[in-house]
Protein backbone atom coordinates (compact mmCIF):
# COMPACT_ATOMS: atom_id res chain seq x y z
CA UNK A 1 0.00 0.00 0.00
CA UNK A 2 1.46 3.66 -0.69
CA UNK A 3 -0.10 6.62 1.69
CA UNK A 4 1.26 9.14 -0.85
CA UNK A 5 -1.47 11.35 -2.20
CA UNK A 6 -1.92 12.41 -5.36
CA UNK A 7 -3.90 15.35 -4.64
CA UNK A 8 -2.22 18.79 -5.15
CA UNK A 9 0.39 20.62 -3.58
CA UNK A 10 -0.15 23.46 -0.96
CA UNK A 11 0.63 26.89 -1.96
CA UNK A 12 2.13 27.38 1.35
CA UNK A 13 4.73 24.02 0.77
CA UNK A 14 5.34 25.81 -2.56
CA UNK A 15 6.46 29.19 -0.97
CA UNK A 16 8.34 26.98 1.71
CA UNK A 17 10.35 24.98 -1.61
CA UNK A 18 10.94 28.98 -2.86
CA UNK A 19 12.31 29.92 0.50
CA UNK A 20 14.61 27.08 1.16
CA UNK A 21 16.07 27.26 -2.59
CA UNK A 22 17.05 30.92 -1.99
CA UNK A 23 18.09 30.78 1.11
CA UNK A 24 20.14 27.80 -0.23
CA UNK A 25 21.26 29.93 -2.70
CA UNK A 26 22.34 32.57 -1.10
CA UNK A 27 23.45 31.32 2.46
CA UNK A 28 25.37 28.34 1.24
CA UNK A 29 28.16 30.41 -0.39
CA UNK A 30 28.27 33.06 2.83
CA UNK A 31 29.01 30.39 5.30
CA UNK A 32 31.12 28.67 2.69
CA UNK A 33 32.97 31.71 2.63
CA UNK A 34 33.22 32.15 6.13
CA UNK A 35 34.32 28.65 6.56
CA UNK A 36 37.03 28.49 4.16
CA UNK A 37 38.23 32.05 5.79
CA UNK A 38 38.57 30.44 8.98
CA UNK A 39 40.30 27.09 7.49
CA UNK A 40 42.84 29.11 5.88
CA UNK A 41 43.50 31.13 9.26
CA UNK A 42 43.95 27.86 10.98
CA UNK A 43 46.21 26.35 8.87
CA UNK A 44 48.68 29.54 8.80
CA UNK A 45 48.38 29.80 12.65
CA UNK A 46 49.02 26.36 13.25
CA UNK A 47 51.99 26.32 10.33
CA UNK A 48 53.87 28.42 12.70
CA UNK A 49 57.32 26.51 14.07
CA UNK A 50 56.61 27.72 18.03
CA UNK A 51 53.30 25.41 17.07
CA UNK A 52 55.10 22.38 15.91
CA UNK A 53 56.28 21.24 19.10
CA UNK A 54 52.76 21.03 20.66
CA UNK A 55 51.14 17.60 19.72
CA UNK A 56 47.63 19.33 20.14
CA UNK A 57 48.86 21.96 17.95
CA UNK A 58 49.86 19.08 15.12
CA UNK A 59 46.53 17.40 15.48
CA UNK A 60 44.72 20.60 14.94
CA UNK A 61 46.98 21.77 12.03
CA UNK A 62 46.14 18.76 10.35
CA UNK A 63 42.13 18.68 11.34
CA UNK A 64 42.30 22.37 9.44
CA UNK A 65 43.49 20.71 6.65
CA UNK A 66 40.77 18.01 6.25
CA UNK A 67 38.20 20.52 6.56
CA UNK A 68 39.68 22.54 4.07
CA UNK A 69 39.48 20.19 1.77
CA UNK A 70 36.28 18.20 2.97
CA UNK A 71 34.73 22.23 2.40
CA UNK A 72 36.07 22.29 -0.68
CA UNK A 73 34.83 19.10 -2.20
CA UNK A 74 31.39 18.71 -0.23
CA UNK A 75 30.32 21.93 -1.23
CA UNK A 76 31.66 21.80 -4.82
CA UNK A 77 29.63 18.62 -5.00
CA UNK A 78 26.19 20.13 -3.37
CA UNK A 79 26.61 23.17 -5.22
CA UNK A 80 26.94 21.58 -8.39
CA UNK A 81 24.28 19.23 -8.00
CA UNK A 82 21.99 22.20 -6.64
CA UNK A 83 22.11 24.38 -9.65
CA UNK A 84 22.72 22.26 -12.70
CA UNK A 85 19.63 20.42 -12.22
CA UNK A 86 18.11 18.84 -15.60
């Protein structure tokens, strides 16, 4: 049995679809942004030799790294896959 009607769609879940896609579209790449700011800060501060001897300080400088990158190809992904819809 399938409990998924076939009737129509709400005008208010249609202007709730709008909403999400534009705040999608516009708050994804702000807080991408913002993210990728703060990876790149982390990585310079923790590239520092007075850091190097701290074993936290490794662990983090490396943990700035894999967000950089898991930023950088997560949202290159989503964003892709967001607006290049056929």
């Amino acid at each position: 049995m399938n409990n998924i009607s076939t009737a129509t769609v709400s005008p208010m879940v249609i202007q709730l679809n709008i909403a999400r896609a534009a705040v999608q579209q516009i708050g994804q790449p702000i807080l991408f942004t913002i993210g990728m700011i703060g990876c790149i800060l982390n990585i310079l501060i923790f590239v520092r030799p007075s850091m190097r001897q701290n074993s936290c300080a490794i662990y983090f400088h490396a943990n700035s790294w894999a967000n950089f990158f898991c930023l950088t190809w997560g949202y290159t992904g989503k964003y892709a896959s967001f607006f290049y819809k056929e």
